[in-house]
N, C-alpha and C. Protein backbone atom coordinates (compact mmCIF):
# COMPACT_ATOMS: atom_id res chain seq x y z
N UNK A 1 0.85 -1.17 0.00
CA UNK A 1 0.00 0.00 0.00
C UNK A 1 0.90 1.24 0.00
N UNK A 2 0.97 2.20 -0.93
CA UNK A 2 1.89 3.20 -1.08
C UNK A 2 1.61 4.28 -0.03
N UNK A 3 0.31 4.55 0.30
CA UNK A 3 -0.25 5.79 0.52
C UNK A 3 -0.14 5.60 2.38
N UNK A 4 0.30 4.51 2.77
CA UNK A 4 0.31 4.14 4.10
C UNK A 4 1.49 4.78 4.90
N UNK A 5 1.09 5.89 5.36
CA UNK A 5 2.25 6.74 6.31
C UNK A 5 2.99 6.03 7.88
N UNK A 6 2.08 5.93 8.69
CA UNK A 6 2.47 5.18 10.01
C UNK A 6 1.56 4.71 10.47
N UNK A 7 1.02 3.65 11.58
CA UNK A 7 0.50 3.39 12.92
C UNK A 7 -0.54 4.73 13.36
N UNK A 8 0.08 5.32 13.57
CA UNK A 8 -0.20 6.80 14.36
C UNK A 8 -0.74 6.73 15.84
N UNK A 9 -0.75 6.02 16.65
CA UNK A 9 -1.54 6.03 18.14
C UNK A 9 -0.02 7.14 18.89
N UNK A 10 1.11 7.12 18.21
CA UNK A 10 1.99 8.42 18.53
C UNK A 10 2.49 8.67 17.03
N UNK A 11 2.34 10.50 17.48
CA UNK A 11 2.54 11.39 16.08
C UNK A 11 3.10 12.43 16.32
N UNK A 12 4.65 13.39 15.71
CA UNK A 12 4.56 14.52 15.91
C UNK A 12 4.15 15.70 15.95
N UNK A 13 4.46 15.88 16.72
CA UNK A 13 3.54 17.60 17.17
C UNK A 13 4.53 18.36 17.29
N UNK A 14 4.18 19.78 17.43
CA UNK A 14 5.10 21.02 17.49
C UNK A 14 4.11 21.62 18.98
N UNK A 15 5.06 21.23 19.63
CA UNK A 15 4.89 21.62 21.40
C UNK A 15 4.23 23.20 21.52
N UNK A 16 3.48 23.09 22.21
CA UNK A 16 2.67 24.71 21.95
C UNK A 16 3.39 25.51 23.41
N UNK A 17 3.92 24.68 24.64
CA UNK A 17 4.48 25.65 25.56
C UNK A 17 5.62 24.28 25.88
N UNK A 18 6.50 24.61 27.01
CA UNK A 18 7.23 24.01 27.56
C UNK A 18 6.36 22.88 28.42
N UNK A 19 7.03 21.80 27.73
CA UNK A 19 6.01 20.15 28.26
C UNK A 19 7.34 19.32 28.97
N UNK A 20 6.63 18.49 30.06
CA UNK A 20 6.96 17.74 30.80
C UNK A 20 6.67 16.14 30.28
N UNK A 21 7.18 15.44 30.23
CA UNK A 21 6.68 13.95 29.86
C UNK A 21 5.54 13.30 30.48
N UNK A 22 4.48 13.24 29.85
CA UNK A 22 3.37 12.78 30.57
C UNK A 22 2.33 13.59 30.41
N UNK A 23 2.43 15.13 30.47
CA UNK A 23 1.63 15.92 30.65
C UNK A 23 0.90 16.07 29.02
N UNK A 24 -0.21 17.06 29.29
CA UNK A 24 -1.40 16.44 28.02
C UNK A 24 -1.39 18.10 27.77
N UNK A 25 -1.75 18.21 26.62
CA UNK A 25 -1.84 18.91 25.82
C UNK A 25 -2.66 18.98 24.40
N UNK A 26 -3.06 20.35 24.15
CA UNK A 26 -4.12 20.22 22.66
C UNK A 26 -3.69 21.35 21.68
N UNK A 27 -3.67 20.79 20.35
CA UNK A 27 -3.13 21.41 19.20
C UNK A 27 -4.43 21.53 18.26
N UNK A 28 -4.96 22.63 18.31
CA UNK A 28 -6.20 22.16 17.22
C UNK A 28 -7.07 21.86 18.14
N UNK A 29 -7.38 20.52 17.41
CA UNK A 29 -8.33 19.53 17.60
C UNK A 29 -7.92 18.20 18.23
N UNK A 30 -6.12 18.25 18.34
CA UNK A 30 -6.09 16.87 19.08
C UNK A 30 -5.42 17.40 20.47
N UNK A 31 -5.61 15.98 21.13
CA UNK A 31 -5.47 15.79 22.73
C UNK A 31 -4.36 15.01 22.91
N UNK A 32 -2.89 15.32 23.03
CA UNK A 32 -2.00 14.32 23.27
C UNK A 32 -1.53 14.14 24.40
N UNK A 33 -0.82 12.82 24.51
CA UNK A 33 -0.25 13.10 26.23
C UNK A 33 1.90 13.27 25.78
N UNK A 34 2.59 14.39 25.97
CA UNK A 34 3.86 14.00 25.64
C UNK A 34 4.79 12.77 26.02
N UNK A 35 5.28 12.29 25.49
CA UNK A 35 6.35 11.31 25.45
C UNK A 35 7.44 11.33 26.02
N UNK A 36 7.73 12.57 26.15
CA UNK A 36 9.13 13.20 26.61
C UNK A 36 8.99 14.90 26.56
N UNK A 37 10.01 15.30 27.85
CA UNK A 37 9.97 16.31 27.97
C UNK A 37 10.03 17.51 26.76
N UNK A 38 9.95 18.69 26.62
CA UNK A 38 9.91 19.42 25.00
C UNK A 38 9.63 20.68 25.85
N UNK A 39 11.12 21.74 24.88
CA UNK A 39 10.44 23.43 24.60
C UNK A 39 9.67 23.56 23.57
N UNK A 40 8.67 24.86 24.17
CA UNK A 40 7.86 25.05 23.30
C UNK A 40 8.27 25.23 21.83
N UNK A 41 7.66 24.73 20.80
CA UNK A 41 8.01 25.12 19.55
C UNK A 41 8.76 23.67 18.81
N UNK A 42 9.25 22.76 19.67
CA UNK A 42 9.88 21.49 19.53
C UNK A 42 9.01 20.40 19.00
N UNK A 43 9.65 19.66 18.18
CA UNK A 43 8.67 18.53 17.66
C UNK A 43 8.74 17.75 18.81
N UNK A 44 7.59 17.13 19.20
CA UNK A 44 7.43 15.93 20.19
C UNK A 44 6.32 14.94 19.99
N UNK A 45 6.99 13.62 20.16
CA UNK A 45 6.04 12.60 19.71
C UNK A 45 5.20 12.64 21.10
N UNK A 46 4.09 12.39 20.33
CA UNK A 46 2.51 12.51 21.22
C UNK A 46 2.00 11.10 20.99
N UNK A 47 1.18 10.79 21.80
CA UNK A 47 0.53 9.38 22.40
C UNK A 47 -1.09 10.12 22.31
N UNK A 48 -1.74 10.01 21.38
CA UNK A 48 -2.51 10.39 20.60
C UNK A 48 -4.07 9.37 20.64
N UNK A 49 -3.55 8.32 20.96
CA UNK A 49 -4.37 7.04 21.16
C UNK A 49 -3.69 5.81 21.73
N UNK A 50 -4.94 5.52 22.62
CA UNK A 50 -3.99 4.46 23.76
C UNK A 50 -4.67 4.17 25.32
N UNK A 51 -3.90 3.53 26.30
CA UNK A 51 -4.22 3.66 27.39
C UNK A 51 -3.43 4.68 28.21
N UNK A 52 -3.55 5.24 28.95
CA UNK A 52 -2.88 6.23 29.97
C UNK A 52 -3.47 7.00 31.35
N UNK A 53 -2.55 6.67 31.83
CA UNK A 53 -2.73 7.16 33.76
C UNK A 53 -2.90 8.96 33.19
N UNK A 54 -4.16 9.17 33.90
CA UNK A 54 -4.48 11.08 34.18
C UNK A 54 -4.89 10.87 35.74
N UNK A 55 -4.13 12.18 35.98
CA UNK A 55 -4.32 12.38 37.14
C UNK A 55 -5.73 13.23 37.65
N UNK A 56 -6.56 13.07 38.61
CA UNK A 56 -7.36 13.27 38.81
C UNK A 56 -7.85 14.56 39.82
N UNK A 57 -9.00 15.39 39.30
CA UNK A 57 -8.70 16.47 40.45
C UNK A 57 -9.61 15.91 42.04
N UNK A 58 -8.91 16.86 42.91
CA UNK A 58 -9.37 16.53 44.21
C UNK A 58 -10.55 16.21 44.23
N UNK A 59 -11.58 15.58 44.76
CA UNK A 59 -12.62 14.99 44.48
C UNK A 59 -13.49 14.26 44.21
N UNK A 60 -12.82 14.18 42.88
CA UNK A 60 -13.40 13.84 41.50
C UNK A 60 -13.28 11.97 41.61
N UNK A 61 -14.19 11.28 41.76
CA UNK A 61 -14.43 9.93 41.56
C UNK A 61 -14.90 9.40 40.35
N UNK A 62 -14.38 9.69 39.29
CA UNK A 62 -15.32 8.60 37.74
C UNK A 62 -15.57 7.33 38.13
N UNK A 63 -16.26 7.14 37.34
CA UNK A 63 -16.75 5.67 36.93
C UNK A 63 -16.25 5.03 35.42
N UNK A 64 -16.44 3.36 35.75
CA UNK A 64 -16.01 3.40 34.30
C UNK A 64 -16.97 3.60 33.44
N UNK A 65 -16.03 3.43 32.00
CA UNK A 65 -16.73 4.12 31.37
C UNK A 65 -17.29 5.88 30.67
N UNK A 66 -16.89 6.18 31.77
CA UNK A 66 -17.49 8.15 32.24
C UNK A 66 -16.69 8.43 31.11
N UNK A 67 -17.07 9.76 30.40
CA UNK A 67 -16.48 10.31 29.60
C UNK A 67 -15.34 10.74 30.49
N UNK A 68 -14.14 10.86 29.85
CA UNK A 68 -12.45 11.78 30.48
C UNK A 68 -12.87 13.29 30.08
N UNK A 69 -12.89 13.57 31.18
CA UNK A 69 -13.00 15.30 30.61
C UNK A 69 -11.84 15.64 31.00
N UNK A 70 -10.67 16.38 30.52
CA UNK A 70 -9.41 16.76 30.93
C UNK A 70 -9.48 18.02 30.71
N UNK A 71 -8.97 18.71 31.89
CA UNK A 71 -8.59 20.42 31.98
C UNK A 71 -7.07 20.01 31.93
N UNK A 72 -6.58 20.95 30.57
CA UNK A 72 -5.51 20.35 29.92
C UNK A 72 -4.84 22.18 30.33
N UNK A 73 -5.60 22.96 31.06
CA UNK A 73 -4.32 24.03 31.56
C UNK A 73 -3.37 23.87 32.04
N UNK A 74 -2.05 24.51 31.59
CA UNK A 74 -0.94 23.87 32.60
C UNK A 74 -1.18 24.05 34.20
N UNK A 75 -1.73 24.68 34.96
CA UNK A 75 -1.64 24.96 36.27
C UNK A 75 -2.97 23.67 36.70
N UNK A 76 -3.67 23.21 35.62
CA UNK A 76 -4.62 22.04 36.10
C UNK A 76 -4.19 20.59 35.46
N UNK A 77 -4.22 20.63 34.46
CA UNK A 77 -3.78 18.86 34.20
C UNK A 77 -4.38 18.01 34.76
N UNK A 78 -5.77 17.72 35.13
CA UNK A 78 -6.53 17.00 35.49
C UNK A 78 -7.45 16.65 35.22
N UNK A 79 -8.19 15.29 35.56
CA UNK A 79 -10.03 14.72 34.90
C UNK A 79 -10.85 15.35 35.81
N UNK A 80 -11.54 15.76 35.50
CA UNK A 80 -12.56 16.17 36.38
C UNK A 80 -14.02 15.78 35.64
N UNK A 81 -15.48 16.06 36.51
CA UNK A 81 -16.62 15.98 36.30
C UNK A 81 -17.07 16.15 35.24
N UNK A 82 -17.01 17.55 35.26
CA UNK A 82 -17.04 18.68 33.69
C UNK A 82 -16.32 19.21 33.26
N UNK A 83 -16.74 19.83 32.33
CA UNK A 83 -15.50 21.25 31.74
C UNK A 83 -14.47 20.41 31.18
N UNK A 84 -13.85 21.59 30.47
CA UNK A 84 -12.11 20.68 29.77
C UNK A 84 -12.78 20.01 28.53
N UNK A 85 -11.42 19.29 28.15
CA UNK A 85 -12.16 18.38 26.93
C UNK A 85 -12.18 16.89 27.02
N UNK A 86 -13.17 16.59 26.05
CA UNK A 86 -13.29 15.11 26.64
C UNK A 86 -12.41 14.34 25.65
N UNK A 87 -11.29 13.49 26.07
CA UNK A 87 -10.22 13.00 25.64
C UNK A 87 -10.61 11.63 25.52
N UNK A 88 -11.42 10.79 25.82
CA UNK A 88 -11.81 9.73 25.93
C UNK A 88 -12.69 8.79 26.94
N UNK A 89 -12.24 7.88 27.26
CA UNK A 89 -13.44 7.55 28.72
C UNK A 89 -12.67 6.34 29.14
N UNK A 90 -13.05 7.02 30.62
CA UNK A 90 -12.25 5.94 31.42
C UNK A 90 -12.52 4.49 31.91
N UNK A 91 -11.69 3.82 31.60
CA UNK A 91 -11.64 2.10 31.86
C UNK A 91 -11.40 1.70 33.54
N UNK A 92 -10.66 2.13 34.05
CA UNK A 92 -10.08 2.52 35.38
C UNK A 92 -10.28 3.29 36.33
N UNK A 93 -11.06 3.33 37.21
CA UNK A 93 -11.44 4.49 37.62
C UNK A 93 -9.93 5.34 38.86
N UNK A 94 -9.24 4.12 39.29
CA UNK A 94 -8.16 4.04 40.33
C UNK A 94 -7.43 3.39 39.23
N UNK A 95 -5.76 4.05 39.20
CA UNK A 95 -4.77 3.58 38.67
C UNK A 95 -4.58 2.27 39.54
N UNK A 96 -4.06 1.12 38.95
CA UNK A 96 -3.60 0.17 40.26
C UNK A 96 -2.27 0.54 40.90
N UNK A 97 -1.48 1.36 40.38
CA UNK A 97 -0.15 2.40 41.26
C UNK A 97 -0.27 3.23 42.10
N UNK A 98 -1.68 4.02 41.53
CA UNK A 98 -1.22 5.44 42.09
C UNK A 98 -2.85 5.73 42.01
N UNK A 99 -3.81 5.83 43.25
CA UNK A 99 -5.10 6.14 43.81
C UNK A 99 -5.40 7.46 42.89
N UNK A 100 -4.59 8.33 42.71
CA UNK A 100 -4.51 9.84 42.50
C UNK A 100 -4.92 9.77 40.94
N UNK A 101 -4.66 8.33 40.81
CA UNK A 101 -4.78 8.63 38.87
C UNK A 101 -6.44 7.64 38.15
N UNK A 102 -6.84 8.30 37.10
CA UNK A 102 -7.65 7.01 36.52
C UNK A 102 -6.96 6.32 35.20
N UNK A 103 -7.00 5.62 34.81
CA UNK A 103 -6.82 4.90 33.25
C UNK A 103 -7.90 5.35 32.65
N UNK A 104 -7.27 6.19 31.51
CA UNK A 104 -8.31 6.35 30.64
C UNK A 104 -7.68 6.16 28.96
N UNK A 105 -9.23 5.74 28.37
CA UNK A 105 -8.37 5.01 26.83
C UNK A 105 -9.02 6.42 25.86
N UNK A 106 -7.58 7.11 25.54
CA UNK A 106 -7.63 7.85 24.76
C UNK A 106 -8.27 7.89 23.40
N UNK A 107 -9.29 8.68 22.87
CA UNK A 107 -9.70 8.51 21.56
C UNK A 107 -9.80 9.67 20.76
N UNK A 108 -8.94 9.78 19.15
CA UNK A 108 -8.83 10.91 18.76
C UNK A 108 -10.17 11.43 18.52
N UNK A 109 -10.06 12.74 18.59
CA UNK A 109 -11.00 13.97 18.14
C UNK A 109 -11.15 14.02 17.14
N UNK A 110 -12.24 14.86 16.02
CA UNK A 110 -12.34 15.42 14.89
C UNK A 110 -13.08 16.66 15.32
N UNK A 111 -13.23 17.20 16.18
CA UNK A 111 -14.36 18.05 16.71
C UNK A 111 -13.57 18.43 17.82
């Protein structure tokens, strides 16, 4: 198949601020989580689709299933109830590592 570029569940991006590995971020229309640390303006492969630990705000108990709503501000970085965008829906409601986090299975946007 000629026209077949990559996989894509990770894709580069051009970092919109200074990113930490792990932390989530939106370009457009997509929702990635970085791969590795990146200055802004830097290509960085993004995890675009997949499973991944988000950390959760104080509170906030999902269920599975629940839509992931992520407040993807840098000073928030967290799932919460409402608000933010919805990045996918969570499988996990408790990381099995880390109480603080849910598993949620990322699904790209078009919208």
């Amino acid at each position: 198949m000629q026209n077949f570029f990559q996989p894509a569940n990770v894709v580069d991006l051009i970092a919109p601020r200074d990113l930490k590995s792990g932390e989530g971020f939106v370009v457009g229309v997509i929702f990635g989580v970085a791969t590795k640390d990146a200055k802004s303006g830097a290509i960085i492969p993004t995890l675009i689709e997949g499973g991944v630990g988000l950390k959760k705000a104080a509170g906030y108990t999902p269920t599975a299933g629940a839509a992931a709503n992520f407040d993807h501000a840098p000073a928030a970085q967290t799932l919460g109830a409402t608000g933010g965008k919805v990045v996918g829906y969570v499988v996990m409601p408790v990381h099995p590592d880390d109480a603080t986090y849910a598993v949620v299975k990322l699904v790209p946007s078009t919208a």
